[in-house]
C-alpha atoms as a PDB file:
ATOM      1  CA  UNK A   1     -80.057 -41.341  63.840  1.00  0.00           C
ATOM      2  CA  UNK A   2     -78.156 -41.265  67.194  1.00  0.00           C
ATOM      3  CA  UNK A   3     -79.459 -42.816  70.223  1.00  0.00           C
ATOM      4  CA  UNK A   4     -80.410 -41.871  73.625  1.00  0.00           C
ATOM      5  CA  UNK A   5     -77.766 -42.761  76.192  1.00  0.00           C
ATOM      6  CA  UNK A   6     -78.572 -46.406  76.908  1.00  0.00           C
ATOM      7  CA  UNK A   7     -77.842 -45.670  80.989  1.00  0.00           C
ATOM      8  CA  UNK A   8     -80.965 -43.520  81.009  1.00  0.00           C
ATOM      9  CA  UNK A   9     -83.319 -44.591  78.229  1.00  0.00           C
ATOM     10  CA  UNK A  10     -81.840 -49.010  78.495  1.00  0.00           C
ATOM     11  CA  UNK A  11     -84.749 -50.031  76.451  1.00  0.00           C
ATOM     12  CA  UNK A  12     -85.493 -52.519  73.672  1.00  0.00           C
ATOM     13  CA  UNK A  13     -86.862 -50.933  70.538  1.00  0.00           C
ATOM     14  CA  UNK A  14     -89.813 -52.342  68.667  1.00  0.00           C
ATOM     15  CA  UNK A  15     -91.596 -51.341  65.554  1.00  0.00           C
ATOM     16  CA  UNK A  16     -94.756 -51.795  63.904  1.00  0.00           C
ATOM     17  CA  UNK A  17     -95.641 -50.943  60.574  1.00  0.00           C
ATOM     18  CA  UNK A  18     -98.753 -47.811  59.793  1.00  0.00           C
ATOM     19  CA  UNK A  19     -99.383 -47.505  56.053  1.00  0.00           C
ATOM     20  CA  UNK A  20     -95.575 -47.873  55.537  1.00  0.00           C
ATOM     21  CA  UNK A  21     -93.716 -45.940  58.498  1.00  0.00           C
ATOM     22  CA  UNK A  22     -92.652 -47.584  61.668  1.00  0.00           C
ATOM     23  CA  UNK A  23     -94.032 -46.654  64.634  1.00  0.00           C
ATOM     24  CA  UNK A  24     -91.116 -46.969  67.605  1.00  0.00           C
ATOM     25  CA  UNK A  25     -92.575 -48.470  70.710  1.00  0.00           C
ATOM     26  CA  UNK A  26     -90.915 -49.173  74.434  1.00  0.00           C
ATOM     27  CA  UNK A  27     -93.194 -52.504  75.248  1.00  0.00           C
ATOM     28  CA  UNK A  28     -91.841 -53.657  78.338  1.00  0.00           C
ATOM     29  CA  UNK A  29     -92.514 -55.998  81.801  1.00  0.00           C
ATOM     30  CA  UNK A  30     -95.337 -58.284  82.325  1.00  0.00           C
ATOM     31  CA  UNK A  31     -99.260 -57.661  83.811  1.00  0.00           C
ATOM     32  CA  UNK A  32    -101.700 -55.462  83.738  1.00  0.00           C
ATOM     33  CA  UNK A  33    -101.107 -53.019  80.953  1.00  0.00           C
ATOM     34  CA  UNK A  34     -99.750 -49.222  81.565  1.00  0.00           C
ATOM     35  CA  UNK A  35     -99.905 -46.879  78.169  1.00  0.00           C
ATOM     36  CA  UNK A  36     -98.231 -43.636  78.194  1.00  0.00           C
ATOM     37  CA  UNK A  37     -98.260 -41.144  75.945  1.00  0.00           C
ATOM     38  CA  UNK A  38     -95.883 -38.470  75.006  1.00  0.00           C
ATOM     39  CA  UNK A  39     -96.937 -35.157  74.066  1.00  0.00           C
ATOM     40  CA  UNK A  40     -94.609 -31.615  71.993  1.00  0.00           C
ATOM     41  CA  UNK A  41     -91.646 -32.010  71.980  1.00  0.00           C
ATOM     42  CA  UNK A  42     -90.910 -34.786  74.102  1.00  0.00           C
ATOM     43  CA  UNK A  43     -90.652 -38.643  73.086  1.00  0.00           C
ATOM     44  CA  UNK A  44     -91.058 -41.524  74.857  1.00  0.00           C
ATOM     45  CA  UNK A  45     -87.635 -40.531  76.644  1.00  0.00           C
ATOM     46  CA  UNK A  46     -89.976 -38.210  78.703  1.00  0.00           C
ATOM     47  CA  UNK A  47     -90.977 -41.223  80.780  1.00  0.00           C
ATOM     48  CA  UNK A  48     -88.338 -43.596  81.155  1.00  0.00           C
ATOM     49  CA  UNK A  49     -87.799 -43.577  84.936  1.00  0.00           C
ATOM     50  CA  UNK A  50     -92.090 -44.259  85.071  1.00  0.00           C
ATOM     51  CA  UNK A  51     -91.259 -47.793  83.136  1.00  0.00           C
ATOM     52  CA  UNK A  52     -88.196 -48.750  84.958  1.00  0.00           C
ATOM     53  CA  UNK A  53     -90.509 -48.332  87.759  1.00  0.00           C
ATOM     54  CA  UNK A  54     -93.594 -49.759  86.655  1.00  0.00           C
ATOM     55  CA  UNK A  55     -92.669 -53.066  84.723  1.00  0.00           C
ATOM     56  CA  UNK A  56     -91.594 -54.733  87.645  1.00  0.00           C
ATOM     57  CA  UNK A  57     -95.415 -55.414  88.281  1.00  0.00           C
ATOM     58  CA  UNK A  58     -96.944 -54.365  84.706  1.00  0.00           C
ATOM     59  CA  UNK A  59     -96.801 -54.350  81.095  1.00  0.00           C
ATOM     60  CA  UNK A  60     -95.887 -50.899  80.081  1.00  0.00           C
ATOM     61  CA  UNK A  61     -96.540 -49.319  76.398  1.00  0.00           C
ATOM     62  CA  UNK A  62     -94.893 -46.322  75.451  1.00  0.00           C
ATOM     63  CA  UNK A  63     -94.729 -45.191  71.754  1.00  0.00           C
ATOM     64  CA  UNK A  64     -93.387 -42.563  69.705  1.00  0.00           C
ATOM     65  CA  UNK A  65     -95.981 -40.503  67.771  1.00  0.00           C
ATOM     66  CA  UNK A  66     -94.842 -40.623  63.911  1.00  0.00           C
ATOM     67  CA  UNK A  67     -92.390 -37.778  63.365  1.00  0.00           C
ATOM     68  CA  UNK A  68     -91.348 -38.357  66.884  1.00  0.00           C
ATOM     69  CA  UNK A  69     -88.584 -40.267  69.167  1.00  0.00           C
ATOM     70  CA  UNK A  70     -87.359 -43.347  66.736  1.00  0.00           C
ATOM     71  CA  UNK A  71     -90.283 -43.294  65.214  1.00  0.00           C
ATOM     72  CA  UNK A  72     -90.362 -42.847  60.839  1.00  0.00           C
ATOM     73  CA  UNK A  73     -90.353 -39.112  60.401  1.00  0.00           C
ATOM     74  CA  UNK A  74     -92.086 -38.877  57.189  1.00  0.00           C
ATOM     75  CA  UNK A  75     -92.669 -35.932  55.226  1.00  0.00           C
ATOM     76  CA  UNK A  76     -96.193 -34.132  55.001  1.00  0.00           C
ATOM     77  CA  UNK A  77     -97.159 -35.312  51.609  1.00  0.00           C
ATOM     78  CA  UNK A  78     -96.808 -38.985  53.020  1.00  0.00           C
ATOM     79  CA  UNK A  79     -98.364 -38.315  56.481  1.00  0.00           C
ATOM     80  CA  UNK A  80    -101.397 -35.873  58.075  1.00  0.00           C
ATOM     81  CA  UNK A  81     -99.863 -34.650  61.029  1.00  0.00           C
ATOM     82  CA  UNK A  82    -103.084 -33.969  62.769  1.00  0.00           C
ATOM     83  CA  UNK A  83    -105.158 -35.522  65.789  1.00  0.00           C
ATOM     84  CA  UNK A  84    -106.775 -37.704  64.314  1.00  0.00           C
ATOM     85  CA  UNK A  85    -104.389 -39.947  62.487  1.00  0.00           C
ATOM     86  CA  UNK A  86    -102.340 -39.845  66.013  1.00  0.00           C
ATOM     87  CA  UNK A  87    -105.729 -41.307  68.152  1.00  0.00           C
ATOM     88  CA  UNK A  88    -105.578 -43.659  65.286  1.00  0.00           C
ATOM     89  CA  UNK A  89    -101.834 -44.434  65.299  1.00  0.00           C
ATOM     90  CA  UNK A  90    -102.410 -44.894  68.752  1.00  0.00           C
ATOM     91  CA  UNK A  91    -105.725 -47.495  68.214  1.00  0.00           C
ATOM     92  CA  UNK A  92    -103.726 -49.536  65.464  1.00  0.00           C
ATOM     93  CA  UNK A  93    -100.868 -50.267  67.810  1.00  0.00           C
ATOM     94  CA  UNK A  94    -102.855 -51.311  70.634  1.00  0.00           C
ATOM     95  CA  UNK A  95    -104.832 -53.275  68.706  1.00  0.00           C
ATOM     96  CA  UNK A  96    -102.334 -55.383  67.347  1.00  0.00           C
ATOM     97  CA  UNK A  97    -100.666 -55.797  70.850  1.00  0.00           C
ATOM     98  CA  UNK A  98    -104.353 -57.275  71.681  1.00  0.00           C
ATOM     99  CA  UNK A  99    -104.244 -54.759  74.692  1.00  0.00           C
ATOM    100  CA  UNK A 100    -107.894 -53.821  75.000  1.00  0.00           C
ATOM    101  CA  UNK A 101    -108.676 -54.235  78.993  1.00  0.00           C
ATOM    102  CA  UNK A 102    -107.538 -52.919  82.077  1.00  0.00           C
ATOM    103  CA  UNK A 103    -105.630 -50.236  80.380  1.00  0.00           C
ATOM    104  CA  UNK A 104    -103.923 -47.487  83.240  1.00  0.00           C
ATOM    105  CA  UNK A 105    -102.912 -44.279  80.656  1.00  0.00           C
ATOM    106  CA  UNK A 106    -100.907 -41.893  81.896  1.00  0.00           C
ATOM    107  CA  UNK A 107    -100.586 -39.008  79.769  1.00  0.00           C
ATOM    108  CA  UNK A 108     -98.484 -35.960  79.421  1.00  0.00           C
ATOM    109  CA  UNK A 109     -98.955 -32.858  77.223  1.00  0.00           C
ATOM    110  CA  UNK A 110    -100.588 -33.711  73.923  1.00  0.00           C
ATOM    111  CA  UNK A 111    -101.091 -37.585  74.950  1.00  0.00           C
ATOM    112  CA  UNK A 112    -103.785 -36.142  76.586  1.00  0.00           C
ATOM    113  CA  UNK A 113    -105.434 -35.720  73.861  1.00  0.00           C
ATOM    114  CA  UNK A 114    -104.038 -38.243  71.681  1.00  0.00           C
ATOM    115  CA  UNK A 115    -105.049 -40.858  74.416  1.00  0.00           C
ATOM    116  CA  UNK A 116    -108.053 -39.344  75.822  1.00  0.00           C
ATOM    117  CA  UNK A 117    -109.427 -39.426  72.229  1.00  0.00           C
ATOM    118  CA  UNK A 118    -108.756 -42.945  71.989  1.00  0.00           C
ATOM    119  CA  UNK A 119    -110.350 -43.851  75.577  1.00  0.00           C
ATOM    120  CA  UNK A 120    -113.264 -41.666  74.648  1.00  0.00           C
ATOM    121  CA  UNK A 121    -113.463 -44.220  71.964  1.00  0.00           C
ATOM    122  CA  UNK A 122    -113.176 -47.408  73.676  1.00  0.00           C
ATOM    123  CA  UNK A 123    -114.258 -46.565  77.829  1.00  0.00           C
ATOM    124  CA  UNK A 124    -114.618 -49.929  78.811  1.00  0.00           C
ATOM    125  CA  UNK A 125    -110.990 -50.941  78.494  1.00  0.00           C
ATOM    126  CA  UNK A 126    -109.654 -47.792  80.673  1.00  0.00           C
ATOM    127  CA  UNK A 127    -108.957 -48.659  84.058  1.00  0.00           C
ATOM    128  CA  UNK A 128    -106.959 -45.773  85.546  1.00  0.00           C
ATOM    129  CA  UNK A 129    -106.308 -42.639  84.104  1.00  0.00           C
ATOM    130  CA  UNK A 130    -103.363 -40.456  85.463  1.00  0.00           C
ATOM    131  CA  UNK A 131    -102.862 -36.803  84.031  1.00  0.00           C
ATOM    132  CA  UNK A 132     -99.443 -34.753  84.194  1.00  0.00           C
ATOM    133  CA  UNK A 133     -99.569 -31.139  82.527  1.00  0.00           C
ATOM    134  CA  UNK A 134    -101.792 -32.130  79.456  1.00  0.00           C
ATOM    135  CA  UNK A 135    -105.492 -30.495  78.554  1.00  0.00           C
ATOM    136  CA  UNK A 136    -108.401 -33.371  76.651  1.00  0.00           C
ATOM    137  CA  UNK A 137    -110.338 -29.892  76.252  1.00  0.00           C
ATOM    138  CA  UNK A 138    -110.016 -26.712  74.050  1.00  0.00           C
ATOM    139  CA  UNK A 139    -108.699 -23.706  75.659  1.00  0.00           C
ATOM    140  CA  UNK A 140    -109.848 -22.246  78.938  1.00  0.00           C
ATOM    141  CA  UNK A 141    -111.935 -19.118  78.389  1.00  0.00           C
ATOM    142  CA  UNK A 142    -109.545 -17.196  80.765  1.00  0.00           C
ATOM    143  CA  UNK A 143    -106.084 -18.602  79.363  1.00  0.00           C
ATOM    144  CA  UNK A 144    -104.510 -16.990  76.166  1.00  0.00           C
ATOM    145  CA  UNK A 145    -102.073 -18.634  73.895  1.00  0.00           C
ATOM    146  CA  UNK A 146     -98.576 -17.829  74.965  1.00  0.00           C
ATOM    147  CA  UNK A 147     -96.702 -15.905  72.773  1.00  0.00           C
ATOM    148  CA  UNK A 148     -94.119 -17.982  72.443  1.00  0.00           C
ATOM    149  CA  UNK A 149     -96.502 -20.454  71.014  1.00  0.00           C
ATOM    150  CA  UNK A 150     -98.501 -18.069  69.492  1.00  0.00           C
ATOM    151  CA  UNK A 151     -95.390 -16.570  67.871  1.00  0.00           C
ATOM    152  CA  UNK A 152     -94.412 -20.478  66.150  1.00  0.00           C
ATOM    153  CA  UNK A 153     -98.316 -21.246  65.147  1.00  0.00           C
ATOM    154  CA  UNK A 154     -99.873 -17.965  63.589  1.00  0.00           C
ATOM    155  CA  UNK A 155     -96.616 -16.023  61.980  1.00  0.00           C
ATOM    156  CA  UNK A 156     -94.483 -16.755  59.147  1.00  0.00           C
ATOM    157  CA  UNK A 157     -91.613 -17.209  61.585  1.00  0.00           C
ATOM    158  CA  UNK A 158     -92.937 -20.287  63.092  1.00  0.00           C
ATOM    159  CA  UNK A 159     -90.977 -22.858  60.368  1.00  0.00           C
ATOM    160  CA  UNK A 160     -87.306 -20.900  60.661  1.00  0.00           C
ATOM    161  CA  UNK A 161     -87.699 -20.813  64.618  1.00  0.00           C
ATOM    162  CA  UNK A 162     -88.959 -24.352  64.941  1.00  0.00           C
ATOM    163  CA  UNK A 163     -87.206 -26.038  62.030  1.00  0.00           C
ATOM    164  CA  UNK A 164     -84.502 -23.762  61.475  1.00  0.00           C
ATOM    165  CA  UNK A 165     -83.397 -23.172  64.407  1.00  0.00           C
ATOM    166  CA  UNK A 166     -84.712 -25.763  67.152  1.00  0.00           C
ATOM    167  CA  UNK A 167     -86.033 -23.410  69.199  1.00  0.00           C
ATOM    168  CA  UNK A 168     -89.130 -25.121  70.710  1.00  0.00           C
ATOM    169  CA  UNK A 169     -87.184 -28.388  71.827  1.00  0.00           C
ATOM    170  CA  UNK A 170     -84.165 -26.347  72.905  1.00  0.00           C
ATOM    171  CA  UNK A 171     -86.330 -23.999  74.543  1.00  0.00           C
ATOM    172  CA  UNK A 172     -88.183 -26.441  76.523  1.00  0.00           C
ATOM    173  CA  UNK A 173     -85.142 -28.163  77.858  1.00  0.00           C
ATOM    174  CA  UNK A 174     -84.880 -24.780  80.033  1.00  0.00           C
ATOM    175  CA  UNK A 175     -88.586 -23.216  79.951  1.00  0.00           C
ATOM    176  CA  UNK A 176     -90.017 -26.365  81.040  1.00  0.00           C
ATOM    177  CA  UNK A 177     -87.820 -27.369  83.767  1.00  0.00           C
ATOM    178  CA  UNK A 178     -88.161 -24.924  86.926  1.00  0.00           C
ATOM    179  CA  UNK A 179     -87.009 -26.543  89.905  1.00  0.00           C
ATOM    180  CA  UNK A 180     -83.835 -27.387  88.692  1.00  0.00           C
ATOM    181  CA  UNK A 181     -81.900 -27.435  85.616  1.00  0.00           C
ATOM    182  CA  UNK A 182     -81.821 -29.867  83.504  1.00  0.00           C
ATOM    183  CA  UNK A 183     -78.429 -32.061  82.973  1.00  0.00           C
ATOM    184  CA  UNK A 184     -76.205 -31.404  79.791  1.00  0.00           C
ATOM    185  CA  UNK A 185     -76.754 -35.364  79.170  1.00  0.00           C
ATOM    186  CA  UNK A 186     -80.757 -35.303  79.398  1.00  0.00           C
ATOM    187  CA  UNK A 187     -80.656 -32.489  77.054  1.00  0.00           C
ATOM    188  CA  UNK A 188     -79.232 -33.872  74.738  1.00  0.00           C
ATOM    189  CA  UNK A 189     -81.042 -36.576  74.893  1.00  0.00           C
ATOM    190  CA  UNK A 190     -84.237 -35.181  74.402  1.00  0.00           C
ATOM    191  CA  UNK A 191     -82.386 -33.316  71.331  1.00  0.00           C
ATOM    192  CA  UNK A 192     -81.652 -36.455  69.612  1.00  0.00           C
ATOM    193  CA  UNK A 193     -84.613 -37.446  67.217  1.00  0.00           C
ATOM    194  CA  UNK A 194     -84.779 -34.027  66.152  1.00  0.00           C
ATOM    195  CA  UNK A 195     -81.653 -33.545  64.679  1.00  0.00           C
ATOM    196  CA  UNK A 196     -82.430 -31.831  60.894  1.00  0.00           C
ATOM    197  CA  UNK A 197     -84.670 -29.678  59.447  1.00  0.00           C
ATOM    198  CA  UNK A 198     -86.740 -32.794  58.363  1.00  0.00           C
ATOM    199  CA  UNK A 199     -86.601 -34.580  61.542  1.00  0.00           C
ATOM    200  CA  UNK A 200     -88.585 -31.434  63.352  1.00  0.00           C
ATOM    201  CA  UNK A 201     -91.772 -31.303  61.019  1.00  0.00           C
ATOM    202  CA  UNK A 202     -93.689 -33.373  63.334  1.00  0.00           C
ATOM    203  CA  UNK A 203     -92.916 -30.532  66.549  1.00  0.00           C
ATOM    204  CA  UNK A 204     -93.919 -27.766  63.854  1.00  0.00           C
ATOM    205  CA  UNK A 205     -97.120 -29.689  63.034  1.00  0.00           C
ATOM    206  CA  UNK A 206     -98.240 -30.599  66.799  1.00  0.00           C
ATOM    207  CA  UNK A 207     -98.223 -26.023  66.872  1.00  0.00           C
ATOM    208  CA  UNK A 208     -99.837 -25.498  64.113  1.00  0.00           C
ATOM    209  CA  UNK A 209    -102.568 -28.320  65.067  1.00  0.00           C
ATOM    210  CA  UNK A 210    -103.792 -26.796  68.602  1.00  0.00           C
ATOM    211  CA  UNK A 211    -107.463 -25.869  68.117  1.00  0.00           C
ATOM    212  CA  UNK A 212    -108.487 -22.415  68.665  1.00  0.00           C
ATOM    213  CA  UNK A 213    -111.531 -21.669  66.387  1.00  0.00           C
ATOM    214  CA  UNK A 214    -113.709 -23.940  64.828  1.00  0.00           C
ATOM    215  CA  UNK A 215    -112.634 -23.838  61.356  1.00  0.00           C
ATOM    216  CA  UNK A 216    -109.467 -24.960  62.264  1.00  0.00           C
ATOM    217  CA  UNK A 217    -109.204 -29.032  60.959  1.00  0.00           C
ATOM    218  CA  UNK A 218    -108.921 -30.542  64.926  1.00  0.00           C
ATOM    219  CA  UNK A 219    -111.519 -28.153  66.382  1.00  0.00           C
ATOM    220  CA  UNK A 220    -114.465 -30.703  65.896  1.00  0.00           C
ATOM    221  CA  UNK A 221    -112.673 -33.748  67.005  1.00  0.00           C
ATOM    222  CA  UNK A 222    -111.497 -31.991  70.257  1.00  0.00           C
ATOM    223  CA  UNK A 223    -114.791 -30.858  71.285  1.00  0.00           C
ATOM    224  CA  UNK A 224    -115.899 -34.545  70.623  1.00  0.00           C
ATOM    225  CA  UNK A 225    -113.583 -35.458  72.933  1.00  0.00           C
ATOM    226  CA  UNK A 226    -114.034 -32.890  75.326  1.00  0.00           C
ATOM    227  CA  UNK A 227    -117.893 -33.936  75.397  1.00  0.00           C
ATOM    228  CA  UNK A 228    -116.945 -37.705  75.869  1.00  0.00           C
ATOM    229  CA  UNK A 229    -114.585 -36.878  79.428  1.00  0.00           C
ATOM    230  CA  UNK A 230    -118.475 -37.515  81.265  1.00  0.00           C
ATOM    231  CA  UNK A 231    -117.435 -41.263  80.887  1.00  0.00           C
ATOM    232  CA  UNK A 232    -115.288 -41.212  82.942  1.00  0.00           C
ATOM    233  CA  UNK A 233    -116.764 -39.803  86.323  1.00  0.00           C
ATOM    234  CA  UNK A 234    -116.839 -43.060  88.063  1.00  0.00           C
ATOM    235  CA  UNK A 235    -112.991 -43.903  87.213  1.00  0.00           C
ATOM    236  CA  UNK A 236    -110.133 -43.344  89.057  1.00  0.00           C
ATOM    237  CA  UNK A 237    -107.836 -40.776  88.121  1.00  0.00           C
ATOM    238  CA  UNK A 238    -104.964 -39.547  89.885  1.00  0.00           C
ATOM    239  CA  UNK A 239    -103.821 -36.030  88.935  1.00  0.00           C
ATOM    240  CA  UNK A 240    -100.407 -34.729  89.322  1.00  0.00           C
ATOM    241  CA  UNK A 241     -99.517 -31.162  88.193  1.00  0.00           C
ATOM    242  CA  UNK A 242     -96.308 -28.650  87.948  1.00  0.00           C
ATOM    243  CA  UNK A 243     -97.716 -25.329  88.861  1.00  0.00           C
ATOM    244  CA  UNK A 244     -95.147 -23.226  87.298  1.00  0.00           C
ATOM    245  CA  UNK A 245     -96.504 -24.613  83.891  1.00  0.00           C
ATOM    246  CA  UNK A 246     -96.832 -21.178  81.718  1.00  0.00           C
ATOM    247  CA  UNK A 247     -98.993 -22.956  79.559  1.00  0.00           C
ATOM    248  CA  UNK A 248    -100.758 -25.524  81.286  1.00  0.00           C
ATOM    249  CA  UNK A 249    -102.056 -23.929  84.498  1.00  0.00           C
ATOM    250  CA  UNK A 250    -103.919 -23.360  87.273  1.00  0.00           C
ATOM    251  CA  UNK A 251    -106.814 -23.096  84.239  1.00  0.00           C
ATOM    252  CA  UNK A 252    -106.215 -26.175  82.667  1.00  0.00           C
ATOM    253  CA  UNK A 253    -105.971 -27.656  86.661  1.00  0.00           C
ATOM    254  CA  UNK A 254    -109.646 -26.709  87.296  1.00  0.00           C
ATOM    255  CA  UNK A 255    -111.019 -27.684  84.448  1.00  0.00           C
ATOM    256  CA  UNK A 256    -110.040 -31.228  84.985  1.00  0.00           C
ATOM    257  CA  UNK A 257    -111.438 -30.575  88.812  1.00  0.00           C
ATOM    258  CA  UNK A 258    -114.659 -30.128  87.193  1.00  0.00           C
ATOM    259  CA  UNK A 259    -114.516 -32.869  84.942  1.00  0.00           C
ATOM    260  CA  UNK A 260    -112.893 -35.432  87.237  1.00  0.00           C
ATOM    261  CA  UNK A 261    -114.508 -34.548  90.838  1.00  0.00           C
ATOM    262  CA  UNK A 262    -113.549 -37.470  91.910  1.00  0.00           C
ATOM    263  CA  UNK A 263    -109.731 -37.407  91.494  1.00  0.00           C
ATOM    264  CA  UNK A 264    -107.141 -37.487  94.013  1.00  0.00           C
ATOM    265  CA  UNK A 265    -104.656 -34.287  93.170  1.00  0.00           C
ATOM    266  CA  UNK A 266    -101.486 -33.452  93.948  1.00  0.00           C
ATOM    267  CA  UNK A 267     -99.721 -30.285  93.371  1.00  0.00           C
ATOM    268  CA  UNK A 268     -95.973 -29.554  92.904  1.00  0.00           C
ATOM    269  CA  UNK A 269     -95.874 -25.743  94.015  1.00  0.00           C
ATOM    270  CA  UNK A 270     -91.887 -25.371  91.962  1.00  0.00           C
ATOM    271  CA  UNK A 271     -92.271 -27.818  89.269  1.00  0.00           C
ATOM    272  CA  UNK A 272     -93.116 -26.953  85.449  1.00  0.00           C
ATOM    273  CA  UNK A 273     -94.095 -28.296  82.765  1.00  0.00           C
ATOM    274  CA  UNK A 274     -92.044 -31.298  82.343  1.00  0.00           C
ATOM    275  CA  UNK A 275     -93.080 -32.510  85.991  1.00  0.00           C
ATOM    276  CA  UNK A 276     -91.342 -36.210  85.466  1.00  0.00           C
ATOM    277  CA  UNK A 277     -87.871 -33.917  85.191  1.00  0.00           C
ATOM    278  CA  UNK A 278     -88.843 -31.436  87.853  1.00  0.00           C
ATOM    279  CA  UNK A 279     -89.954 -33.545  90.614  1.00  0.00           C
ATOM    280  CA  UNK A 280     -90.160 -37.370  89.437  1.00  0.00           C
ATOM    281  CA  UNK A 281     -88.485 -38.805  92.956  1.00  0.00           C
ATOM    282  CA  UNK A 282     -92.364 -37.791  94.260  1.00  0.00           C
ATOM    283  CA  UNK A 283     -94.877 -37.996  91.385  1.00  0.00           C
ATOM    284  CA  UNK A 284     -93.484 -41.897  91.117  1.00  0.00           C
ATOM    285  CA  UNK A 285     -94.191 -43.167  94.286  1.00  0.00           C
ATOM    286  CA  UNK A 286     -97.890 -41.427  93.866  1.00  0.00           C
ATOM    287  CA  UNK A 287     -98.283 -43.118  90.982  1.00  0.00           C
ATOM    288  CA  UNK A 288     -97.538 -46.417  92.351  1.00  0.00           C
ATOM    289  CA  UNK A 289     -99.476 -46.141  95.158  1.00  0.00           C
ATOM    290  CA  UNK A 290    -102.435 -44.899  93.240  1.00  0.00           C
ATOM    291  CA  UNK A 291    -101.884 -47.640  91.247  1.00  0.00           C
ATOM    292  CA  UNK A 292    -101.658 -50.229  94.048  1.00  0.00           C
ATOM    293  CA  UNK A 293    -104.770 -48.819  96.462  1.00  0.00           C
ATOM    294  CA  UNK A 294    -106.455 -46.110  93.766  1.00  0.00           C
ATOM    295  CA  UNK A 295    -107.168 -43.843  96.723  1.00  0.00           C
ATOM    296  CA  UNK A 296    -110.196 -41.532  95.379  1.00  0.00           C
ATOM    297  CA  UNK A 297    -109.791 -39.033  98.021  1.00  0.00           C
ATOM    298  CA  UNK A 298    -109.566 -35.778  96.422  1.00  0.00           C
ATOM    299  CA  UNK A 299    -106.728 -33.775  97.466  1.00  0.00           C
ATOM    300  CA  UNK A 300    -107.595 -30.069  96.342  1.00  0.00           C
ATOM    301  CA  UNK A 301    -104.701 -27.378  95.668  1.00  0.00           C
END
């Protein structure tokens, strides 16, 4: 596979093994631990200016979901692409790293709830919890599927626009972005792991996985989840949301007012869904300072 261009991803790559398939990880700086996690169809790429930032003062944790980044991309005879097996990807690898205290997670996307369902697990060893763009909660009553998405989860299409064709990660490099286009070079980048037909199973999977009725195999686990977020009402969260998002929005937004009263918010009126991309010069300073004083001070928008 090629690589991301070492000037904006200059990380060391380390690998752990899950039932035969290595699981790519960015481990890096000293303290405190920091785990982010990625969500459709991003990698760990998606926060690489976060960890330059952070390690100077913590340990940082960033992995690629299997099928992801440089992650093994099996096929799905070898591997369940569904929630489940990533909360317990997710578990394994922190487990082994003895990381089990004082955990900030900062997730974006799907991490939250890939990483939500692993705090909801394990409460006590979540310190800080800071949430870009992401939903740990099935759909808002007033939001409908895109189409878009809708179009890649529930037709016959979905495989020859998502695998064929690339669509979803090429689309997002300019549907996600909307204060200011994305560079040729970070494009590509976030191309890179999903090169081939193969490589792109685990961004068709993450679709077809979003839970909208209960028969469908995630639906139980999410509500789970969603019923465990009381947990956390006495922990500080910092939220920081693009409100151009067309598919995490203003809904998504108040739901996590009314789970998380107690967060401090901040709103980036032109950003979308990739926020880091849009407007990471500000959300990284917030984070640090959150980080550094965890201001609770709601800041409603």
């Amino acid at each position: 596979m090629n690589q991301a261009d070492r000037n904006e991803y200059p990380f060391a790559s380390h690998f752990i093994d899950i039932n035969g398939h290595r699981y790519h990880y960015i481990d890096e700086g000293s303290g405190e631990p920091v785990v982010m996690v990625h969500g459709n169809p991003t990698w760990s790429y998606y926060f690489r200016n976060v960890v330059k930032e952070l390690r100077k003062n913590h340990r940082v944790i960033v992995p690629d979901h299997i099928g992801c980044g440089y992650s093994d991309k099996p096929s799905q005879s070898d591997y369940d692409y569904i929630l489940k097996n990533r909360i317990g990807d997710l578990q394994f690898l922190l487990d082994a790293l003895d990381i089990k205290s004082s955990i900030t997670l900062i997730v974006h996307d799907w991490g939250g709830m890939i990483g939500m369902g692993y705090a909801v697990k394990f409460p006590d060893r979540i310190k800080r919890i800071v949430l870009t763009n992401t939903a740990a909660f099935h759909l808002p009553k007033e939001k409908k599927l895109p189409f878009s998405i809708a179009l890649a989860r529930n037709t016959p299409f979905g495989p020859f626009l998502i695998r064929g064709l690339n669509a979803f990660s090429r689309g997002a490099n300019y549907f996600c972005v909307t204060k200011r286009k994305m560079a040729g070079n970070i494009k590509k980048d976030y191309l890179v792991p999903y090169n081939t037909w193969g490589n792109r199973l685990a961004v068709y999977r993450f679709i077809k996985d979003i839970p909208l009725k209960p028969e469908d195999e995630s639906y139980e686990l999410v509500s789970e989840i969603e019923d465990g977020l009381v947990k956390f009402k006495t922990t500080p969260v910092l939220i920081c949301w693009g409100q151009k998002d067309f598919v995490f929005d203003r809904h998504f937004l108040y739901r996590w007012k009314n789970f998380f009263p107690q967060a401090e918010i901040h709103c980036f009126d032109e950003s979308g869904h990739y926020l880091l991309e849009d407007d990471g010069d500000s959300v990284i300073p917030i984070i640090k300072k959150f980080m550094l004083h965890q201001n609770h001070c709601s800041e409603m928008c």
